[in-house]
C-alpha atoms as a PDB file:
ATOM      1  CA  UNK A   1       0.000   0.000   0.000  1.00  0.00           C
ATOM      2  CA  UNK A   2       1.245   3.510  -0.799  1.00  0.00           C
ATOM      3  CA  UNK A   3       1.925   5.009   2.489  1.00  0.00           C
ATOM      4  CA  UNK A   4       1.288   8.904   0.574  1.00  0.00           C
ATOM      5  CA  UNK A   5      -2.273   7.987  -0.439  1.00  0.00           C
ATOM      6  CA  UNK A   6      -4.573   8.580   2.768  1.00  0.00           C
ATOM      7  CA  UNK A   7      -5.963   5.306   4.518  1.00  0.00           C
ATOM      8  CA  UNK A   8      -9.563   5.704   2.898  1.00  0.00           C
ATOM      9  CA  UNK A   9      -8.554   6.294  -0.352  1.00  0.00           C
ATOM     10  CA  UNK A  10      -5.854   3.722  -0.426  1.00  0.00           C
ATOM     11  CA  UNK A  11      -8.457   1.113   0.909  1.00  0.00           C
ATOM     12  CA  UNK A  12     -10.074   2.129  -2.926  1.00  0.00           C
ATOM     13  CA  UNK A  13      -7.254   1.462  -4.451  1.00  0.00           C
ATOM     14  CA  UNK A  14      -6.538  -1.619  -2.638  1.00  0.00           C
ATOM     15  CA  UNK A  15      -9.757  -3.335  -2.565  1.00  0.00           C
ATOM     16  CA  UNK A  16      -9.667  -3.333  -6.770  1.00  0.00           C
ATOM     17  CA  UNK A  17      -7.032  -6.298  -6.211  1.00  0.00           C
ATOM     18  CA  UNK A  18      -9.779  -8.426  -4.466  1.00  0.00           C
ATOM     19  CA  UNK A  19     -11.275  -8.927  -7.801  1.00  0.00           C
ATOM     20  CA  UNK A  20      -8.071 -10.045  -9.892  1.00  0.00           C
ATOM     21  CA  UNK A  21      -8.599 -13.422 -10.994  1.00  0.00           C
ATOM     22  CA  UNK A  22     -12.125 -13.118 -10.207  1.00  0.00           C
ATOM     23  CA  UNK A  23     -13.085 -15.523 -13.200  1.00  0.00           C
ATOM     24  CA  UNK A  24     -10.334 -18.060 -11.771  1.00  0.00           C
ATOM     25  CA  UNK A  25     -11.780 -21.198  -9.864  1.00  0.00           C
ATOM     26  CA  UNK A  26      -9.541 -21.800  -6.870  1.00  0.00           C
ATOM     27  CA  UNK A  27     -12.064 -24.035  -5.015  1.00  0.00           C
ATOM     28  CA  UNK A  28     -11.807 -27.540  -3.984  1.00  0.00           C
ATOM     29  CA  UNK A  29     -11.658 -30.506  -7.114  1.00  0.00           C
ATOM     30  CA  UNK A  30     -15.156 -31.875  -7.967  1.00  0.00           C
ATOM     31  CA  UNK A  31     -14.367 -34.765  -5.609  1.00  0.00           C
ATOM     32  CA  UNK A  32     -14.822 -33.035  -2.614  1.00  0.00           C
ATOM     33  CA  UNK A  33     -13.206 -35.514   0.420  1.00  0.00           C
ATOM     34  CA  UNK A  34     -14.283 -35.345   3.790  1.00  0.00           C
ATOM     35  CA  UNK A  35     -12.809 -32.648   5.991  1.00  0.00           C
ATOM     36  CA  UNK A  36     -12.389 -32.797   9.400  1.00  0.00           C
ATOM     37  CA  UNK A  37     -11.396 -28.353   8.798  1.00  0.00           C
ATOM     38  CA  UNK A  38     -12.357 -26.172   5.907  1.00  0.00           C
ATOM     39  CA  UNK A  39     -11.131 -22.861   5.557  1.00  0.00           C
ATOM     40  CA  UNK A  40     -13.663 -20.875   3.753  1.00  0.00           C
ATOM     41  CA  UNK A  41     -13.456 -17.646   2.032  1.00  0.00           C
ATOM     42  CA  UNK A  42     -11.584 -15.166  -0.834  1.00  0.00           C
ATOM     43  CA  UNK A  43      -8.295 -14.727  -1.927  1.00  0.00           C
ATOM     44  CA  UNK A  44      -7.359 -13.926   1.936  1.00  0.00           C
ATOM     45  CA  UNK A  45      -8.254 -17.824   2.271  1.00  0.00           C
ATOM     46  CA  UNK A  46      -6.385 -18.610  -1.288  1.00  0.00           C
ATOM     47  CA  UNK A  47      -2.940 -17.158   0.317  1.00  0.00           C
ATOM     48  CA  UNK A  48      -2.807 -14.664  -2.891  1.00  0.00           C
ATOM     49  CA  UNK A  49       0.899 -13.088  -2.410  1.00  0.00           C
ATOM     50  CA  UNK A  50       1.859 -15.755  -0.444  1.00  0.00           C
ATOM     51  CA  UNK A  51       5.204 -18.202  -0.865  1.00  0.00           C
ATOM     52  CA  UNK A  52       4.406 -21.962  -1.206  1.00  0.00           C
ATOM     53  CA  UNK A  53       2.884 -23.618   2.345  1.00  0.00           C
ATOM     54  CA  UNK A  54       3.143 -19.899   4.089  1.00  0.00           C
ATOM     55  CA  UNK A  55      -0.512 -18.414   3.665  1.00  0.00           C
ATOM     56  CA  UNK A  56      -2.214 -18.785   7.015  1.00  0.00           C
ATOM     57  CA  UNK A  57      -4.278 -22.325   6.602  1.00  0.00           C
ATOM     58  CA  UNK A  58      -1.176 -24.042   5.356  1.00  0.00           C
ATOM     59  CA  UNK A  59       0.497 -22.646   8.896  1.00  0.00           C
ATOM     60  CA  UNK A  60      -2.617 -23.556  11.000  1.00  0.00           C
ATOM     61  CA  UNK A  61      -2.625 -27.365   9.539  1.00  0.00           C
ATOM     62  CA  UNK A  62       1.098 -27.529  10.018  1.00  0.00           C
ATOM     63  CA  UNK A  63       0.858 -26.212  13.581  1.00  0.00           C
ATOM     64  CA  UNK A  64      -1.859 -28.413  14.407  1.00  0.00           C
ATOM     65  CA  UNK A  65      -0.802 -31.304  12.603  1.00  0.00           C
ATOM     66  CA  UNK A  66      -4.282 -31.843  10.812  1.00  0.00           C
ATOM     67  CA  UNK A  67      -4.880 -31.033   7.182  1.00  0.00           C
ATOM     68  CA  UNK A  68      -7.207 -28.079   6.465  1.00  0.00           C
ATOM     69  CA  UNK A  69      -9.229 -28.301   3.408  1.00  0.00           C
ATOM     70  CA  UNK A  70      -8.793 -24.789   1.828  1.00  0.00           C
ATOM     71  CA  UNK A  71     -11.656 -23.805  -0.074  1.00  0.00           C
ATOM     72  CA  UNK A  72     -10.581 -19.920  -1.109  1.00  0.00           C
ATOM     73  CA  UNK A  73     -11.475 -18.843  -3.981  1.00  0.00           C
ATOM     74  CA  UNK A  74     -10.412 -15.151  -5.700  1.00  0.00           C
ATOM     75  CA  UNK A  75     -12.795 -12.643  -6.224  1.00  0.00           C
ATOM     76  CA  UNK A  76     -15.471 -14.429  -3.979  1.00  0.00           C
ATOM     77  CA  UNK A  77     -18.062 -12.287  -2.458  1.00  0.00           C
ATOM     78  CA  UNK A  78     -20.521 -13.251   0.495  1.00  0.00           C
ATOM     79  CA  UNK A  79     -23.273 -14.223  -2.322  1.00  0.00           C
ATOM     80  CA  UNK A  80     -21.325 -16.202  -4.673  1.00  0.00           C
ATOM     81  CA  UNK A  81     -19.691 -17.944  -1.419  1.00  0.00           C
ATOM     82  CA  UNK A  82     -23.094 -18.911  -0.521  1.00  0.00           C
ATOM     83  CA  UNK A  83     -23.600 -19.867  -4.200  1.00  0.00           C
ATOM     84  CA  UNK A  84     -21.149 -22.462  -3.753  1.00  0.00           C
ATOM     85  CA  UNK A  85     -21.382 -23.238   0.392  1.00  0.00           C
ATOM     86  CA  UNK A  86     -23.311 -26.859  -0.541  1.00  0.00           C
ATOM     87  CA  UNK A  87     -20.943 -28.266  -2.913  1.00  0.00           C
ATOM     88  CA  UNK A  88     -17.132 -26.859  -1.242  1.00  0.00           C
ATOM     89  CA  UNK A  89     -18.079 -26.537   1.656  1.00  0.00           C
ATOM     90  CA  UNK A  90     -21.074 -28.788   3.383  1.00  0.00           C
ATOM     91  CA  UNK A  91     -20.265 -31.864   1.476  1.00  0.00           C
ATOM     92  CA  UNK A  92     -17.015 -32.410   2.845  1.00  0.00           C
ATOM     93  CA  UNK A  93     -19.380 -32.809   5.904  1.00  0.00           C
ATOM     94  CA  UNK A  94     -16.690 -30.970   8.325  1.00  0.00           C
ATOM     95  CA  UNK A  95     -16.348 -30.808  11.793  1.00  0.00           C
ATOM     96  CA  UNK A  96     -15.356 -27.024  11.745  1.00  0.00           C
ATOM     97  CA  UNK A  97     -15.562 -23.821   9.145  1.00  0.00           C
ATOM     98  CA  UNK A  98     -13.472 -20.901   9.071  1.00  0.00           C
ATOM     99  CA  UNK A  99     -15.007 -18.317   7.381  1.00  0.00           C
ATOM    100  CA  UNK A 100     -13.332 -15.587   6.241  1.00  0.00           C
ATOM    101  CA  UNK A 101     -15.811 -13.090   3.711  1.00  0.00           C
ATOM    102  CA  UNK A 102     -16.502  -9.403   3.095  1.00  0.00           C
ATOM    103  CA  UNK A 103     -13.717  -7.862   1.416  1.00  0.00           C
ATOM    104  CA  UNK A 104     -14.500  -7.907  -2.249  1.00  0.00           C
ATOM    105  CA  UNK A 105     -18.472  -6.956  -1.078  1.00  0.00           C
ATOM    106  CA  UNK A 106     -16.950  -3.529   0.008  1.00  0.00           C
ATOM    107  CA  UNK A 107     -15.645  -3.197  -3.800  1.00  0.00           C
ATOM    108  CA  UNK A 108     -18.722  -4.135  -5.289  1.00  0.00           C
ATOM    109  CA  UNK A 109     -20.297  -1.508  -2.896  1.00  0.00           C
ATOM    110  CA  UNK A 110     -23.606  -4.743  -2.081  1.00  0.00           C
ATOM    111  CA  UNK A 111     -25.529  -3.235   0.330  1.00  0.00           C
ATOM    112  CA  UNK A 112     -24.716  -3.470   3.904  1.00  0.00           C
ATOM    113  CA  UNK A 113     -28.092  -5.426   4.714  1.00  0.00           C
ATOM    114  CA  UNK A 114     -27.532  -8.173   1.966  1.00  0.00           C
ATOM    115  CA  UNK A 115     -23.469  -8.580   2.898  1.00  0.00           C
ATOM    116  CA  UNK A 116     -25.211  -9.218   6.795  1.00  0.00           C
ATOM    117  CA  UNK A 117     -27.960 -11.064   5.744  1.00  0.00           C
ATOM    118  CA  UNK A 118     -25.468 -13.662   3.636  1.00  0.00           C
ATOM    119  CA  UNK A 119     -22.855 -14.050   5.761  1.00  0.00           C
ATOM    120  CA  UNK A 120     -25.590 -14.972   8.404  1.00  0.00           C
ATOM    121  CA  UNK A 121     -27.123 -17.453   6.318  1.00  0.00           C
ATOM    122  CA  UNK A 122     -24.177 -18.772   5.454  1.00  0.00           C
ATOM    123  CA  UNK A 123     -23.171 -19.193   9.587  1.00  0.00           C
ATOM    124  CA  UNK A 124     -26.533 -20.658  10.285  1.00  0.00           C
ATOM    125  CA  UNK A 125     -26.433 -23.525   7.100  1.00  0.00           C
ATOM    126  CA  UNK A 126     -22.937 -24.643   8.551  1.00  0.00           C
ATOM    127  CA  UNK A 127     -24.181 -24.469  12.452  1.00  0.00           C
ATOM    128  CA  UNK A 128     -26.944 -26.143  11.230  1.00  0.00           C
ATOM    129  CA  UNK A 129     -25.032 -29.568  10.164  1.00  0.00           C
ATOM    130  CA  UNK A 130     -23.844 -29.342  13.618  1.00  0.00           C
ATOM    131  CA  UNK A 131     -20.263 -27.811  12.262  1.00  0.00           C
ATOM    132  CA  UNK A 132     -18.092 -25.211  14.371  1.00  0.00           C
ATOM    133  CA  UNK A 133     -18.051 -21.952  12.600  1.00  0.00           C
ATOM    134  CA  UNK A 134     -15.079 -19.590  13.549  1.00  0.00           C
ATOM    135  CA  UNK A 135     -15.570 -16.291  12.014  1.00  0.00           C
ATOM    136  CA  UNK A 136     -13.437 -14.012  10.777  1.00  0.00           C
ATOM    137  CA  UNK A 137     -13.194 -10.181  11.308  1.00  0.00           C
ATOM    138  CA  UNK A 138     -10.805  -8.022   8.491  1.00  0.00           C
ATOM    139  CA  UNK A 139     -11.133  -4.939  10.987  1.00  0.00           C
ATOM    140  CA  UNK A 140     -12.441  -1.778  12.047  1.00  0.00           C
ATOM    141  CA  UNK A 141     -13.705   1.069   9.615  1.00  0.00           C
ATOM    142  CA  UNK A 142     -12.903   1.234   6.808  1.00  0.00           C
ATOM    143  CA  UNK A 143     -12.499  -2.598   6.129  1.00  0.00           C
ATOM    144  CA  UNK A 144     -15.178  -3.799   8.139  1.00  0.00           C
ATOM    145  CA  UNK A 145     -17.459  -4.975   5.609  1.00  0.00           C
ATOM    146  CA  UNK A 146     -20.372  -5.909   8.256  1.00  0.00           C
ATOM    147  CA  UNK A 147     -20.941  -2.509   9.908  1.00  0.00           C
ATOM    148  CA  UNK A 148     -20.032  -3.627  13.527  1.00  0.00           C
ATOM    149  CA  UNK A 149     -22.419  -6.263  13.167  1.00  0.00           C
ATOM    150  CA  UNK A 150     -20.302  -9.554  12.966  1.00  0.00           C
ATOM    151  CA  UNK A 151     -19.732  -9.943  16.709  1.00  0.00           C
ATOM    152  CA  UNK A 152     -23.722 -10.086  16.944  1.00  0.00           C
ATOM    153  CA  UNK A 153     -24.105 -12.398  14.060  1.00  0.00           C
ATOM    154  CA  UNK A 154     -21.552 -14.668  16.086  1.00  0.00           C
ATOM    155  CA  UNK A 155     -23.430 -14.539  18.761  1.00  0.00           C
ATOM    156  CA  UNK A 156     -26.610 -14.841  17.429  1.00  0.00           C
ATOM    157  CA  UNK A 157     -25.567 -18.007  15.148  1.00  0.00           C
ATOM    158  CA  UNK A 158     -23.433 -19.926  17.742  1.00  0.00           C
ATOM    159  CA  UNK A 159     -20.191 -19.268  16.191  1.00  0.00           C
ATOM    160  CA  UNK A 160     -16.974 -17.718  17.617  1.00  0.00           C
ATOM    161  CA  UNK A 161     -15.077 -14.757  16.474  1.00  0.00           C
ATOM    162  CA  UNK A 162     -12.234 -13.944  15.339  1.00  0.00           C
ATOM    163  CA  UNK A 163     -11.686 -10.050  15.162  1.00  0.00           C
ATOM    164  CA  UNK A 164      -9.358  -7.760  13.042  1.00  0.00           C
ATOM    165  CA  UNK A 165      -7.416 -10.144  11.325  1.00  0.00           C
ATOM    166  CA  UNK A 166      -5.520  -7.496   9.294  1.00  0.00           C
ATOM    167  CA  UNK A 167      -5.434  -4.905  11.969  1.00  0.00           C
ATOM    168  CA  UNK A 168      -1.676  -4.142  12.285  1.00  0.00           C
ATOM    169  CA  UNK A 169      -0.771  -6.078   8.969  1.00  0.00           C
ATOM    170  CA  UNK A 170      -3.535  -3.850   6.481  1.00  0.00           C
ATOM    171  CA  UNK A 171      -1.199  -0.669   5.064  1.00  0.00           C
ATOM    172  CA  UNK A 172       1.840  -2.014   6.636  1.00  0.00           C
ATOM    173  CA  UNK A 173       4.751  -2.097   3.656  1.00  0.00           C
ATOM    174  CA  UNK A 174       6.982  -4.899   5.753  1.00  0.00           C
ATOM    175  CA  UNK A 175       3.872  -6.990   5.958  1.00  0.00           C
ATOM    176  CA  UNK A 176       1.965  -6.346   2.540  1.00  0.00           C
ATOM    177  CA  UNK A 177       2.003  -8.445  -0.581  1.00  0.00           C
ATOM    178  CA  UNK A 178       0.260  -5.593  -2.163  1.00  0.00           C
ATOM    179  CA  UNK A 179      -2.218  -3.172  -1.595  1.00  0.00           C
ATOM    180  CA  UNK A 180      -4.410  -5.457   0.301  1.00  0.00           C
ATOM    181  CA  UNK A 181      -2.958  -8.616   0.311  1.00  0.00           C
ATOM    182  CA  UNK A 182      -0.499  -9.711   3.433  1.00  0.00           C
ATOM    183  CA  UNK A 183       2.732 -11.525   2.598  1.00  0.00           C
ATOM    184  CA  UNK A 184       3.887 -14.344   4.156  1.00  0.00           C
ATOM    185  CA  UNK A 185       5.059 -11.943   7.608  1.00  0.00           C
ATOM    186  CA  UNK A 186       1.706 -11.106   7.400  1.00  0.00           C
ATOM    187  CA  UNK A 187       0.039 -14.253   7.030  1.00  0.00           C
ATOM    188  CA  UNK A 188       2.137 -15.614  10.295  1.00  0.00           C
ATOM    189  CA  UNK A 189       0.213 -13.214  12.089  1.00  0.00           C
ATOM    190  CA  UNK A 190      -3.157 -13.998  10.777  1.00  0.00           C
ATOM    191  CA  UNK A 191      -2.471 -17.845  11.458  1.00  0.00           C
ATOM    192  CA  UNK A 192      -0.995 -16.664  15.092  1.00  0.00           C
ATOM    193  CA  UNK A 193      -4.192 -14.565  15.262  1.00  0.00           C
ATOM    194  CA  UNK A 194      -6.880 -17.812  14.039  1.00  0.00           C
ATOM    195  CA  UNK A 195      -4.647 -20.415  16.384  1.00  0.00           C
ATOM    196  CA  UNK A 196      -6.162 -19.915  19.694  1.00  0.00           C
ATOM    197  CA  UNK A 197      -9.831 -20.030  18.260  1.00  0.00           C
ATOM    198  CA  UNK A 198      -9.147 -23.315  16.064  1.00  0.00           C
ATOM    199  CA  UNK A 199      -7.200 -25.100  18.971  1.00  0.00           C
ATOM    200  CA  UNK A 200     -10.370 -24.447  21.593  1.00  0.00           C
ATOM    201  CA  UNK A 201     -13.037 -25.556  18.261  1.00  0.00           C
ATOM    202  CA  UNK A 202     -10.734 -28.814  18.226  1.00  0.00           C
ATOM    203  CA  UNK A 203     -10.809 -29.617  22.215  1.00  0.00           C
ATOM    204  CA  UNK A 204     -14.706 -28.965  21.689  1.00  0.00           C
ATOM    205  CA  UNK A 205     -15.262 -31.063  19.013  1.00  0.00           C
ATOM    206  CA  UNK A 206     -12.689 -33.934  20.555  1.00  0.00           C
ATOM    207  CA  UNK A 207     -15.117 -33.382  23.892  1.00  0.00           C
ATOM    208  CA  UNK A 208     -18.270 -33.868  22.065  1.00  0.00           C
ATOM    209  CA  UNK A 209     -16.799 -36.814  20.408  1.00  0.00           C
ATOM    210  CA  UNK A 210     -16.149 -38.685  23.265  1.00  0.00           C
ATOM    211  CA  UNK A 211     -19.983 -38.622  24.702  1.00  0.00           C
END
């Protein structure tokens, strides 16, 4: 990110990169296998400006030794995510969802009320297979796509949170890819960030597995 553009207008500029390779298909092959952890989301969840194995699910899996599905895909918004939530996401029949969503709806400018409305729905259709869904916060104004409302949809849906995941990284040149995309500094954080939240989904999910 340019640090002589001001932070507003340099969120403009940098949100235009969500969309490149917006045609591309990065999500999971037509097989689908069973997950145990999907990570769910844009080109945040792709690792876009990221070395090989250094984008934040490749850390988490390595740290915790269990292989996260990733099921990014460039250019994604919170409706064509929900588009495609069945077939990458549900029918890998996981055990736990990160969802990370919201960054590319800013670009498009959707409305605020259909950006909450999806990424609600799209919390309650995973809660409702019985999944654990860990979402994921970008940050305060002016790259909080949800308006403040996230923690409530959280709470309202079951789900924990995750906030600001690209507070301290977003506009930061040693930690930046590009305008909006962290490097692999940057994704260390994220992953250091997501860690606590995925370990405690894990002990839950072992818990419930041994009634």
């Amino acid at each position: 990110m340019a640090t002589s553009l001001p932070r507003a207008a340099a969120l403009a500029v940098a949100l235009l990169t969500f969309s490149l390779g917006a045609g591309c298909d990065n999500s999971v092959s037509p097989s689908k296998p069973a997950a145990q952890i999907v990570a769910f989301g844009d080109s945040l969840v792709v690792g876009f400006g990221t070395t090989s194995g250094n984008n934040f699910v490749s850390l988490l899996s390595t740290r915790i030794g269990i292989s996260i599905a990733n099921a990014g895909r460039l250019g994604d918004t919170t409706g064509s995510a929900l588009g495609r939530l069945q077939s990458d996401v549900l029918a890998r029949q996981p055990k736990i969802v990160i969802v990370l969503l919201g960054g590319n709806d800013l670009l498009q400018n959707v409305p605020l009320q259909q950006r909450v409305s999806n990424i609600t729905s799209i919390a309650q259709q995973i809660r409702s297979t019985g999944a654990t869904v860990i979402l994921v916060g970008l940050g305060n104004d002016p790259i909080d796509p949800y308006g403040g409302a996230l923690p409530g949809i959280a709470s309202q849906t079951g789900s924990a949170y995750v906030p600001g995941i690209l507070e301290g990284i977003f506009g930061v040149p040693g930690l930046m890819f590009d305008s909006i995309h962290p490097n692999d500094a940057g994704h260390r954080i994220m992953a250091d960030r997501l860690e606590p939240a995925l370990r405690a989904a894990l002990s839950q999910a072992t818990a419930a597995a041994a009634y």
